[in-house]
N, C-alpha and C. Protein backbone atom coordinates (compact mmCIF):
# COMPACT_ATOMS: atom_id res chain seq x y z
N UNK A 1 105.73 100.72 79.71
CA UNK A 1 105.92 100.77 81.15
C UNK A 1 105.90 99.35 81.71
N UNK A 2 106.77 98.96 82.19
CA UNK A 2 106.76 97.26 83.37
C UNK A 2 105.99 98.03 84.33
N UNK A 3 105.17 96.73 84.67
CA UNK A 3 104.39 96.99 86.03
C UNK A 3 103.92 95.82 86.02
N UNK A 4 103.50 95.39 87.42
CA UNK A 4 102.79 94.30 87.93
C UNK A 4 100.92 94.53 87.91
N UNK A 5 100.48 93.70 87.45
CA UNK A 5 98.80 93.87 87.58
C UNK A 5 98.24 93.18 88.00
N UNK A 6 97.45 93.55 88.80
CA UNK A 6 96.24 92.21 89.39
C UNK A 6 95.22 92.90 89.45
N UNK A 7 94.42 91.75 88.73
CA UNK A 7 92.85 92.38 88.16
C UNK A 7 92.10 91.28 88.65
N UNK A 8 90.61 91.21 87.63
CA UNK A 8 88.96 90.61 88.02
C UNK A 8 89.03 90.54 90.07
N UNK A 9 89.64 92.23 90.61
CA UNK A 9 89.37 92.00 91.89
C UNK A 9 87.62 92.80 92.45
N UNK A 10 86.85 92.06 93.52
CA UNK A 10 85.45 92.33 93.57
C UNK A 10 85.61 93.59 93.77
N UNK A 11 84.70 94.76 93.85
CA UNK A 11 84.38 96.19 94.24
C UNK A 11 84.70 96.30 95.53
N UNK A 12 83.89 95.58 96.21
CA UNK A 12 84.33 95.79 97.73
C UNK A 12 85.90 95.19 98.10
N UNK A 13 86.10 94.26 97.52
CA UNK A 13 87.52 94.23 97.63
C UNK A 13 88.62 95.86 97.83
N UNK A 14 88.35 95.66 96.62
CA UNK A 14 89.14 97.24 95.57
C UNK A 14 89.04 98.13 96.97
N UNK A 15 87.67 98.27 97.44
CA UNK A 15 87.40 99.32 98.86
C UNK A 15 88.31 99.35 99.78
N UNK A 16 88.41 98.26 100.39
CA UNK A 16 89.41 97.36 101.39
C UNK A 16 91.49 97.69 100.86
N UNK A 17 91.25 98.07 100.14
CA UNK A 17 92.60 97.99 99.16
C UNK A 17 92.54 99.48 98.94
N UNK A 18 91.83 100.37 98.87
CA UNK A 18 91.76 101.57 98.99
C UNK A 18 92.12 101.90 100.43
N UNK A 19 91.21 101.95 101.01
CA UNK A 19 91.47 102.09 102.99
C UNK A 19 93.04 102.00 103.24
N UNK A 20 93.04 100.51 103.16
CA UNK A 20 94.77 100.35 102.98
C UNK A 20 95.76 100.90 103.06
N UNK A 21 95.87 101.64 101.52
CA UNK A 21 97.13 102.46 101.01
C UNK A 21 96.62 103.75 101.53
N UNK A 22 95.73 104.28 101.58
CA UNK A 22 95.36 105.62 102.41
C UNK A 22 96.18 105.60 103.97
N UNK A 23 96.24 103.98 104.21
CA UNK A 23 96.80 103.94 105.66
C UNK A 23 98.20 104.01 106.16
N UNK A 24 98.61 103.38 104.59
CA UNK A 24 100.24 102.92 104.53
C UNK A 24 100.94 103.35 103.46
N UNK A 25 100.07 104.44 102.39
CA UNK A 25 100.71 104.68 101.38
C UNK A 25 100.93 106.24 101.31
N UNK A 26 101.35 107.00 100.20
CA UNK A 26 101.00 108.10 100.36
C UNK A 26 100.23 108.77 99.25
N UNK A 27 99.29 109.40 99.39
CA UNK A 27 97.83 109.74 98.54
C UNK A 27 98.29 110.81 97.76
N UNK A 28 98.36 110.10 95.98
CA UNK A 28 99.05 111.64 95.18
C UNK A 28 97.62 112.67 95.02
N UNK A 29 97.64 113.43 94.50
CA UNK A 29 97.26 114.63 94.08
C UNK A 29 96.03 114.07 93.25
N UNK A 30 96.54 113.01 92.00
CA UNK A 30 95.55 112.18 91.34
C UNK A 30 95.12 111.13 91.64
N UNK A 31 93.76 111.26 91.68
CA UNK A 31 92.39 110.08 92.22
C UNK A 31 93.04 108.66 91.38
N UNK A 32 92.97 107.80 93.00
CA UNK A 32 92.95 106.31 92.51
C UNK A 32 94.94 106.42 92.03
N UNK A 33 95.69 106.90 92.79
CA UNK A 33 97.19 107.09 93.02
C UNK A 33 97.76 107.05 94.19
N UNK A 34 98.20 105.95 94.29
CA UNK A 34 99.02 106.25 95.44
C UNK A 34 100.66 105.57 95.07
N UNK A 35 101.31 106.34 96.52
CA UNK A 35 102.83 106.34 95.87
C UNK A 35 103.50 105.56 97.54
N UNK A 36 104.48 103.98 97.17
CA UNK A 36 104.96 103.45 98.08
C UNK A 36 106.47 104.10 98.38
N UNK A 37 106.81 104.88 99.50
CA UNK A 37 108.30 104.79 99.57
C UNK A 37 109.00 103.77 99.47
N UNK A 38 110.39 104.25 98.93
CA UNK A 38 111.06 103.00 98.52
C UNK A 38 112.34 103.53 99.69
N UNK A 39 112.06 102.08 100.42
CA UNK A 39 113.29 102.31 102.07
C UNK A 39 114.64 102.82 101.58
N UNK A 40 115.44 103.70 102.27
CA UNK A 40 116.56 103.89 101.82
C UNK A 40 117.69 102.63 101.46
N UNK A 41 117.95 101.73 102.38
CA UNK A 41 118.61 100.61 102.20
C UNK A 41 118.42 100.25 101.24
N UNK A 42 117.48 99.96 100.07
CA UNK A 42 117.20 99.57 99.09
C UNK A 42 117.73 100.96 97.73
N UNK A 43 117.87 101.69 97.72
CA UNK A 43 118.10 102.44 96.68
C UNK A 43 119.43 102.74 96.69
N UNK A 44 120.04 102.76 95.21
CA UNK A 44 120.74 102.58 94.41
C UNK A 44 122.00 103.61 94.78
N UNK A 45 123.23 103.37 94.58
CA UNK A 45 124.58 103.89 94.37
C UNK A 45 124.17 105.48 94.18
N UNK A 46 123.27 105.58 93.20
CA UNK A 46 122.97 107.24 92.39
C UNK A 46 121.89 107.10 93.28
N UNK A 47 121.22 106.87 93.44
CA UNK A 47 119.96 107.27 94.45
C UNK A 47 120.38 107.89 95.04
N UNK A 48 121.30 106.93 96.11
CA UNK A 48 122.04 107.45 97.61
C UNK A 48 122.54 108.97 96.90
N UNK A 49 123.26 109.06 96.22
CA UNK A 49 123.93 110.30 95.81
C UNK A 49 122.95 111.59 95.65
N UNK A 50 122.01 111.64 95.34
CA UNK A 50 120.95 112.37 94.56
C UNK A 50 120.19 112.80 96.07
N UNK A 51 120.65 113.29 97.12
CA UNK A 51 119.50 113.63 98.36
C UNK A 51 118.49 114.15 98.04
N UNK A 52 119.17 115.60 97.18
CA UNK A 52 118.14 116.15 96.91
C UNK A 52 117.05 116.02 95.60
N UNK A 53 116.94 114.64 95.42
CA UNK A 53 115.82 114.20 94.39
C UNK A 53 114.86 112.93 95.58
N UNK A 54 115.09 112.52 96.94
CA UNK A 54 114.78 111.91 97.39
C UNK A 54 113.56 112.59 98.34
N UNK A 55 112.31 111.94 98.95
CA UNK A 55 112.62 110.55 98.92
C UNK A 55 112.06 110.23 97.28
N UNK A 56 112.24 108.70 97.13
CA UNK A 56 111.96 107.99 96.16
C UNK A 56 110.44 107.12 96.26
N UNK A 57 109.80 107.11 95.30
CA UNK A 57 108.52 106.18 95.42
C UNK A 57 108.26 105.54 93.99
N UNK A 58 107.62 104.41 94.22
CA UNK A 58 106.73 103.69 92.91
C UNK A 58 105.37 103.96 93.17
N UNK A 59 104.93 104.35 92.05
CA UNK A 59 102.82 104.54 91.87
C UNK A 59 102.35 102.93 91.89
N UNK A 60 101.32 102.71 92.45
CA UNK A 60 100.10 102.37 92.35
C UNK A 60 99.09 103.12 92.08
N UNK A 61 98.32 102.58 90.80
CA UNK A 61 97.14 102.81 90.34
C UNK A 61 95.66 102.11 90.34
N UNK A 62 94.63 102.54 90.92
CA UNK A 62 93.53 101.75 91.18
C UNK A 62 92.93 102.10 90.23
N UNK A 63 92.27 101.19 89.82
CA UNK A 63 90.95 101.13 88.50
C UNK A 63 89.95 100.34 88.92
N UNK A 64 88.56 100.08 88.26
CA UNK A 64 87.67 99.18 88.62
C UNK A 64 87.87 98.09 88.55
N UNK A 65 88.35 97.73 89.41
CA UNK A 65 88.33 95.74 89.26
C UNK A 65 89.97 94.78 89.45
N UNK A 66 90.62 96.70 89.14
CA UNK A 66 92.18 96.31 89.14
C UNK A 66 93.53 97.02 89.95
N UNK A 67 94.54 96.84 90.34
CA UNK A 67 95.36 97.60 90.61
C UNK A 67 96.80 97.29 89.74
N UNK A 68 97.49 98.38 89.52
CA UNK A 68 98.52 98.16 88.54
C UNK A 68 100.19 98.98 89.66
N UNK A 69 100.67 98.41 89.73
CA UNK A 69 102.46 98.93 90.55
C UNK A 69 103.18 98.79 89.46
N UNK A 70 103.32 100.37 89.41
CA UNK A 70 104.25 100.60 87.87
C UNK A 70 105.66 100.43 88.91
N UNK A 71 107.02 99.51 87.78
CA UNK A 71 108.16 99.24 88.55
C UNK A 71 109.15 100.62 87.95
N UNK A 72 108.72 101.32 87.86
CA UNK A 72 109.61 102.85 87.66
C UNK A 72 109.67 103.46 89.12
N UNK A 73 110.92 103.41 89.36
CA UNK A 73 111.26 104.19 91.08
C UNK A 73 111.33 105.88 90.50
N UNK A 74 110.65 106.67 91.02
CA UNK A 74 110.52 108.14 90.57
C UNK A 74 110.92 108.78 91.80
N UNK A 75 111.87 110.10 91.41
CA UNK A 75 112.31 111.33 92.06
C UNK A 75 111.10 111.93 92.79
N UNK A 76 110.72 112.05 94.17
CA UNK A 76 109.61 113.23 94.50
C UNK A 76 109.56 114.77 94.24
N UNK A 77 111.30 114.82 93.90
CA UNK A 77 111.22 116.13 93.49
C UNK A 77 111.14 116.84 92.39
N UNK A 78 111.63 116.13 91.51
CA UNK A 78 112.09 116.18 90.23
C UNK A 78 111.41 115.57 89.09
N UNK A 79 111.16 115.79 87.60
CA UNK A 79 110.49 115.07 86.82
C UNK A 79 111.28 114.19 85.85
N UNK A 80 112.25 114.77 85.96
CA UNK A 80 113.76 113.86 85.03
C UNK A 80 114.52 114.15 85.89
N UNK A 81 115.58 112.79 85.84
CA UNK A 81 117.13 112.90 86.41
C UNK A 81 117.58 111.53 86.01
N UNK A 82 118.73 111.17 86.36
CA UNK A 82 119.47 109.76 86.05
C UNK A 82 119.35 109.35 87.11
N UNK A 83 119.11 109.87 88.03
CA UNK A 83 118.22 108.22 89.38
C UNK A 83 116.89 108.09 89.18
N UNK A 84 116.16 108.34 88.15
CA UNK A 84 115.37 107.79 88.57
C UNK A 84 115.15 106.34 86.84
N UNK A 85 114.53 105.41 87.09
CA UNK A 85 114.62 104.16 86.00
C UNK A 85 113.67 103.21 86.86
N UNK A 86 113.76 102.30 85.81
CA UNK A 86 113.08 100.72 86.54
C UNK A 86 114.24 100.01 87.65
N UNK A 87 112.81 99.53 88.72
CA UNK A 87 113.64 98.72 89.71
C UNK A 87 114.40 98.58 89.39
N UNK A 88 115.98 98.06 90.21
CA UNK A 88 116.44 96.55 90.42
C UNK A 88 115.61 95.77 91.20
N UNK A 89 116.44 94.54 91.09
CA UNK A 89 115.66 93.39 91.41
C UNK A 89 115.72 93.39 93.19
N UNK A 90 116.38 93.91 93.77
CA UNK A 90 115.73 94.21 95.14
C UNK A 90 114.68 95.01 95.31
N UNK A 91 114.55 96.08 94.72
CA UNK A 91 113.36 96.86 94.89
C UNK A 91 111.95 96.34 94.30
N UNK A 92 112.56 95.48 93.23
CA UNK A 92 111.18 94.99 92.61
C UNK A 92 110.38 93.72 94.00
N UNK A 93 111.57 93.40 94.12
CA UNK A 93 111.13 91.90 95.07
C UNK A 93 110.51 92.66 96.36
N UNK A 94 110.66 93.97 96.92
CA UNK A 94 109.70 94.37 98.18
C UNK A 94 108.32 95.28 97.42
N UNK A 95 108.42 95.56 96.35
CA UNK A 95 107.21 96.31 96.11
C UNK A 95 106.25 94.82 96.15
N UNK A 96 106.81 93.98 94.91
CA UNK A 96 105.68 92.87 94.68
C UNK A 96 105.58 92.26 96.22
N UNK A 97 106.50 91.98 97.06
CA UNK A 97 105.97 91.84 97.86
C UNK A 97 105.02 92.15 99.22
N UNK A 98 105.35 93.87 98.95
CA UNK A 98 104.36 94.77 99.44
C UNK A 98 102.87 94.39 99.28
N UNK A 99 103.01 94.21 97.89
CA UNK A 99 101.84 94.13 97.14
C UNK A 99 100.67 92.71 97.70
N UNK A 100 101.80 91.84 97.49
CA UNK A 100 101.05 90.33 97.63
C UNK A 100 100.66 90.18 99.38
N UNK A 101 101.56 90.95 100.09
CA UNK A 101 101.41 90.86 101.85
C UNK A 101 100.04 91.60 102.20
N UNK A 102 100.00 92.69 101.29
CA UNK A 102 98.54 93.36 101.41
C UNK A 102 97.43 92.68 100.75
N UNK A 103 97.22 92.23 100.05
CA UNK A 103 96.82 91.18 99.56
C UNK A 103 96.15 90.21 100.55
N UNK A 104 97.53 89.12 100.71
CA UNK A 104 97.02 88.42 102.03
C UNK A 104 96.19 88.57 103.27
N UNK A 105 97.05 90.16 103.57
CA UNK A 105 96.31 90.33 105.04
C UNK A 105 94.94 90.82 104.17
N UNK A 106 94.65 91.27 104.01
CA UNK A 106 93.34 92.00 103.49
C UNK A 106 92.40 90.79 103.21
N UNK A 107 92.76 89.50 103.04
CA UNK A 107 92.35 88.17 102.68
C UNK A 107 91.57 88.17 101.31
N UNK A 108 91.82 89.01 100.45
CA UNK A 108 91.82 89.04 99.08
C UNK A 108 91.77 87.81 98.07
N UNK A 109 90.54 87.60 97.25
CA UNK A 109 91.02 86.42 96.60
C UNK A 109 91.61 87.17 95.08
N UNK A 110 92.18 86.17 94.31
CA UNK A 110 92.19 86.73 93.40
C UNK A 110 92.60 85.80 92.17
């Protein structure tokens, strides 16, 4: 799996980064998951085509000390199809930057 990781982050950090995505993300089913929509403008030729596999999201996963943004864009509806794969490089460049803006504001060291 590609994914982006950023780890040795403090506990209370991690807290702050929890709150967060509860605020701006959407909370899967499984603890310490959350899932970023991926804007329509950004998804793909077959994306666009595929309505009914949309919307589209990438996971974030929280662990102790770490968070991991797997770059696999996944179907909400569906568990296989041919839209769903790893970023392109537009989608990759707003998740990581999702990532690093929350980060910042949150004033996160890391």
């Amino acid at each position: 799996m590609r994914s982006y990781l950023i780890d040795e982050i403090d506990p209370w950090d991690m807290e702050k980064i929890e709150d967060f995505l509860k605020k701006n993300a959407i909370k899967s089913p499984i603890e310490g998951i959350f899932w970023i929509k991926i804007p329509d403008h950004l998804l793909t030729e077959t994306q666009l085509k595929h309505k009914d596999c949309s919307p589209y999201f990438c996971a974030i996963e929280l662990g102790k000390g770490w968070l991991k943004l797997e770059l696999l864009v996944r179907s909400s509806k569906k568990i296989k199809c041919q839209c769903m794969g790893y970023c392109n490089e537009r989608q990759r460049e707003f998740l990581i930057s999702y990532v690093n803006n929350m980060i910042e504001e949150l004033g996160i060291r890391t």
